[in-house]
Protein backbone atom coordinates (compact mmCIF):
# COMPACT_ATOMS: atom_id res chain seq x y z
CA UNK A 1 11.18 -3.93 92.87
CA UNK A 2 13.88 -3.14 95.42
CA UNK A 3 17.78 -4.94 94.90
CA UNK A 4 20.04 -6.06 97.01
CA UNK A 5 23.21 -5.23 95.12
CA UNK A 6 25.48 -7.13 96.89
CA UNK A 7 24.14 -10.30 96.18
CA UNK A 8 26.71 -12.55 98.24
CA UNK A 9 25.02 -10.87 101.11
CA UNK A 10 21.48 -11.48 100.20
CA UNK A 11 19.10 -14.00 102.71
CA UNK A 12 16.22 -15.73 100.96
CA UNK A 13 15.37 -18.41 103.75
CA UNK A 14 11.99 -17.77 104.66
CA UNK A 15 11.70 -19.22 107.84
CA UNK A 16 15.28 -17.45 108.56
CA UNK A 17 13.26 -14.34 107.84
CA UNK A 18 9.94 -14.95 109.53
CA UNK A 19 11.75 -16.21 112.79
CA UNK A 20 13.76 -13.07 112.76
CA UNK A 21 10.55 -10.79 112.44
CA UNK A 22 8.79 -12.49 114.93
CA UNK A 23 11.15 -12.43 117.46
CA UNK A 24 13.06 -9.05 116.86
CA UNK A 25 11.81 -6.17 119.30
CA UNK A 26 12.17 -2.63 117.64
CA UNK A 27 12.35 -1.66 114.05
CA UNK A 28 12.27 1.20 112.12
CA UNK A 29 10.08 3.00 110.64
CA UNK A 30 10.93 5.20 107.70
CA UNK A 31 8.41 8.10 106.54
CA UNK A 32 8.31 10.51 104.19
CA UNK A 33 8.66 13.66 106.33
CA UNK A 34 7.20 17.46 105.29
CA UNK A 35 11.03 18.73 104.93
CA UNK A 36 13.19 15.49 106.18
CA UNK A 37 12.42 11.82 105.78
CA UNK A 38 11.46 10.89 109.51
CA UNK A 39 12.65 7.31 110.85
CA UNK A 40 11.80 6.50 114.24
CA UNK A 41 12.11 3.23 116.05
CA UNK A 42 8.96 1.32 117.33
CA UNK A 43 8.44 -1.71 119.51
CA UNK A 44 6.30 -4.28 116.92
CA UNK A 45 4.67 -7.74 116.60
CA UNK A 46 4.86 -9.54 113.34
CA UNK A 47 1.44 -11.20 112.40
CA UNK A 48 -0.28 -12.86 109.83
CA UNK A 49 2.48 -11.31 107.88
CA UNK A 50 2.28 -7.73 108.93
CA UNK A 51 4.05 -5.50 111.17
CA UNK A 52 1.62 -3.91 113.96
CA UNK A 53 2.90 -1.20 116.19
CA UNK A 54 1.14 1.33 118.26
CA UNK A 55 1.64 4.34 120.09
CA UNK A 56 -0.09 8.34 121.21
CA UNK A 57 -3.22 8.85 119.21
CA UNK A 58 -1.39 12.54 118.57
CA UNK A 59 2.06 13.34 117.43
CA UNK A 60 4.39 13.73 114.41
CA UNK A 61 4.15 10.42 113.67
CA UNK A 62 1.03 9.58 113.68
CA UNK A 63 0.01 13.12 111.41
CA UNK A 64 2.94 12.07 108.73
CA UNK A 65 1.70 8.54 108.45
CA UNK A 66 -2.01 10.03 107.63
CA UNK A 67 -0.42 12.31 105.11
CA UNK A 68 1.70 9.62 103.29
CA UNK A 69 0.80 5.69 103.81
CA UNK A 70 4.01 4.77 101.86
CA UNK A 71 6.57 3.57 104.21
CA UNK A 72 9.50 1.58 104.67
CA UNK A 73 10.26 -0.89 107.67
CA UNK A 74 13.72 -2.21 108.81
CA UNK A 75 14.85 -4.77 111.32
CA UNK A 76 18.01 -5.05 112.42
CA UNK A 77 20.60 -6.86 114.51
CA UNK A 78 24.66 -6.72 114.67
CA UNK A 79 26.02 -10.08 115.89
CA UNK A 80 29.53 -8.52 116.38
CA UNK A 81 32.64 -7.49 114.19
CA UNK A 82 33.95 -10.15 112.18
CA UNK A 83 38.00 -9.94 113.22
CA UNK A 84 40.55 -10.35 110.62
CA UNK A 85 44.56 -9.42 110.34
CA UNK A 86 43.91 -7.23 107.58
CA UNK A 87 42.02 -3.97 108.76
CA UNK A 88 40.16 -3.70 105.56
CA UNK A 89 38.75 -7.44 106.17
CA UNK A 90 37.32 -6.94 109.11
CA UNK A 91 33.63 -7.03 108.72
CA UNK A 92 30.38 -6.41 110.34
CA UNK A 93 28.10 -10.01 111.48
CA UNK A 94 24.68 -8.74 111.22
CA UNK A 95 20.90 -9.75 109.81
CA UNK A 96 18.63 -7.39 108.18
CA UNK A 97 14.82 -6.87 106.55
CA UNK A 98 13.30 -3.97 105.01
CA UNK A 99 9.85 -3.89 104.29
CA UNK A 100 8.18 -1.71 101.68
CA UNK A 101 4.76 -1.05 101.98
CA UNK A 102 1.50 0.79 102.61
CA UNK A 103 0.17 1.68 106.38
CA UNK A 104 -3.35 1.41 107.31
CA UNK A 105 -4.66 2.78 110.85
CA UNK A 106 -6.78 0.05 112.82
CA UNK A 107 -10.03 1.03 113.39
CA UNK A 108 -11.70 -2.76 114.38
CA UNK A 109 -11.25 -2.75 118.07
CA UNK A 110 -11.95 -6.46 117.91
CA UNK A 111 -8.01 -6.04 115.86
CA UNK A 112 -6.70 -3.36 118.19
CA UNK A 113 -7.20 -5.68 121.01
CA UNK A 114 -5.58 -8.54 119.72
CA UNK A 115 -2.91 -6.45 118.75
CA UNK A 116 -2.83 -4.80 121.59
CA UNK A 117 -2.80 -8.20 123.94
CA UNK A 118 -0.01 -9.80 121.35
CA UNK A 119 2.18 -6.73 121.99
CA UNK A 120 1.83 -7.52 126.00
CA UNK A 121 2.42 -11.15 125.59
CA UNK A 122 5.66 -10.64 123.67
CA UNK A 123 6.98 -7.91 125.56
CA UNK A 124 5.96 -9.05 129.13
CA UNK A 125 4.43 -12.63 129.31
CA UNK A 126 2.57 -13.71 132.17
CA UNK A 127 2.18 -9.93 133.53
CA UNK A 128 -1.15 -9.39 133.35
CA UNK A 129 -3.70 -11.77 134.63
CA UNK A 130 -6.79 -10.52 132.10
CA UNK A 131 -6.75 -10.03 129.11
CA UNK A 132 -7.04 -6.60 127.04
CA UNK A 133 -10.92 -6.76 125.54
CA UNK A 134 -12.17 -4.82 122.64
CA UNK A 135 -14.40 -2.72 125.15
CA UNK A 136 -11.58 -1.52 127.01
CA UNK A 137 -9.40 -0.99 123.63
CA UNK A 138 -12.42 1.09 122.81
CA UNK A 139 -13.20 2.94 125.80
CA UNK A 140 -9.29 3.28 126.99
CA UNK A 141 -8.36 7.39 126.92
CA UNK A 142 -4.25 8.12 127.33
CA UNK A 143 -3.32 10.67 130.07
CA UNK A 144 -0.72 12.01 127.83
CA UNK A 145 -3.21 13.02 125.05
CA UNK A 146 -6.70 11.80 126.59
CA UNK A 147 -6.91 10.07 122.99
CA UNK A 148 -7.64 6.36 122.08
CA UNK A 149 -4.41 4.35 121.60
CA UNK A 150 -3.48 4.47 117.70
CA UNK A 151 -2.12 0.71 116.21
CA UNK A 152 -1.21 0.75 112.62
CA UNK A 153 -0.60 -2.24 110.29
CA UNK A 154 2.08 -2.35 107.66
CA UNK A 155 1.42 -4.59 104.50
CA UNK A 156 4.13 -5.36 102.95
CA UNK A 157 4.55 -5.12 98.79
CA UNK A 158 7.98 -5.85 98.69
CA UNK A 159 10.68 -7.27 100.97
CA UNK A 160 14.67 -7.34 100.91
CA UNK A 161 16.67 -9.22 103.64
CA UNK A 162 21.07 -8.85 104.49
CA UNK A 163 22.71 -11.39 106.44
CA UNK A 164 26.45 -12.07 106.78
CA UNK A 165 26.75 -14.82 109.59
CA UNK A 166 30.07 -15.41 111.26
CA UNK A 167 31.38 -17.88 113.25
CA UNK A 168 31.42 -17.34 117.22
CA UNK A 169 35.00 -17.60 117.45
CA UNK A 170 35.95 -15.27 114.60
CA UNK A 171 33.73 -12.66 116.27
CA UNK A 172 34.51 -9.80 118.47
CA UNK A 173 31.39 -9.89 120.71
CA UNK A 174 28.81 -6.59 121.20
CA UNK A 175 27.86 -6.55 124.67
C-alpha cells in the first residue's frame, strides 16, 4: 500500500477528497513507458468513483495504456506560497490525490456516451442543445485519425491525498 511519509501533511476527509476530484479539471496520468515512464495531462470526470478521460483512438498513449493497464493518477492544485520571514519557512499551499490503479478501455457505447455527455456538461454546460447518444458515440469517426473516440476508466486500488491549507492572508497569491 502506498505512504504518505510526511504524515502532518496527509488529508483523509473524504468528502474533502471527492469534492476535489469532482471538480478539478486536468490530472495526470502516469504510464509505464517502453524506455521512459510517460505522464501526460488529461481533461477528466470523476464518477461513480472512477476517473474517465478520453481522447484519439491512435497515439502513444493510447498503445502504452494497451501494453500496461497499471497506472497512476494525480490531481493537483497550488493555492499559493505560504510567506514567512525565514526563507526556509516559506512553504507551498497546495492539495493533492494520486490514484493507483488498473485502466480498462470502454467498449459499452451506452458508457462512452454518458461519459462522453458528462465530460461536455462539466467542461461547457448549457453548450449543446442535444445530447450525445450511444448511436452517434458509435458511429462518430475523428478527422484526425478517422477512428472512434477512445474513453478509458481508471479503478482505483489504492489512494493517497497531500494538503497543506494556509490562510488567505499568509499567502502570496498565484495568478
Amino acid at each position: 500500500m502506498e505512504q504518505i511519509k510526511y504524515k502532518q501533511r496527509n488529508c483523509t476527509d473524504t468528502a474533502v477528497i471527492e469534492e476535489f476530484l469532482e471538480k478539478s479539471r486536468t490530472g495526470v496520468i502516469g504510464i509505464s513507458g517502453s524506455s521512459y515512464p510517460y505522464c501526460v495531462p488529461v481533461n477528466y470526470i470523476w464518477k461513480d468513483g472512477a476517473v474517465y478521460f478520453h481522447g484519439l483512438g491512435s497515439g502513444k498513449k493510447n498503445q502504452l495504456l494497451q501494453d500496461n493497464q497499471v497506472v497512476c493518477f494525480t490531481v493537483y492544485q497550488e493555492f499559493g506560497t505560504v510567506k514567512d520571514p525565514v526563507p526556509c519557512h516559506a512553504d507551498t499551499a497546495y492539495r493533492s490525490v494520486m490514484l493507483f490503479g488498473l485502466v480498462e478501455k470502454v467498449e459499452d457505447f451506452k458508457e462512452i456516451s454518458e461519459v462522453l455527455q458528462a465530460l461536455v456538461d462539466k467542461f461547457m454546460p448549457d453548450f449543446y442543445k442535444s445530447r450525445i447518444s450511444p448511436e452517434l458515440a458509435e458511429k462518430y469517426r475523428s478527422a484526425h485519425d478517422g477512428k472512434a473516440v477512445a474513453v478509458y476508466k481508471i479503478m482505483p486500488v489504492e489512494r493517497t491525498a497531500k494538503e497543506n491549507v494556509a490562510d488567505i492572508k499568509d499567502l502570496e497569491v498565484i495568478l
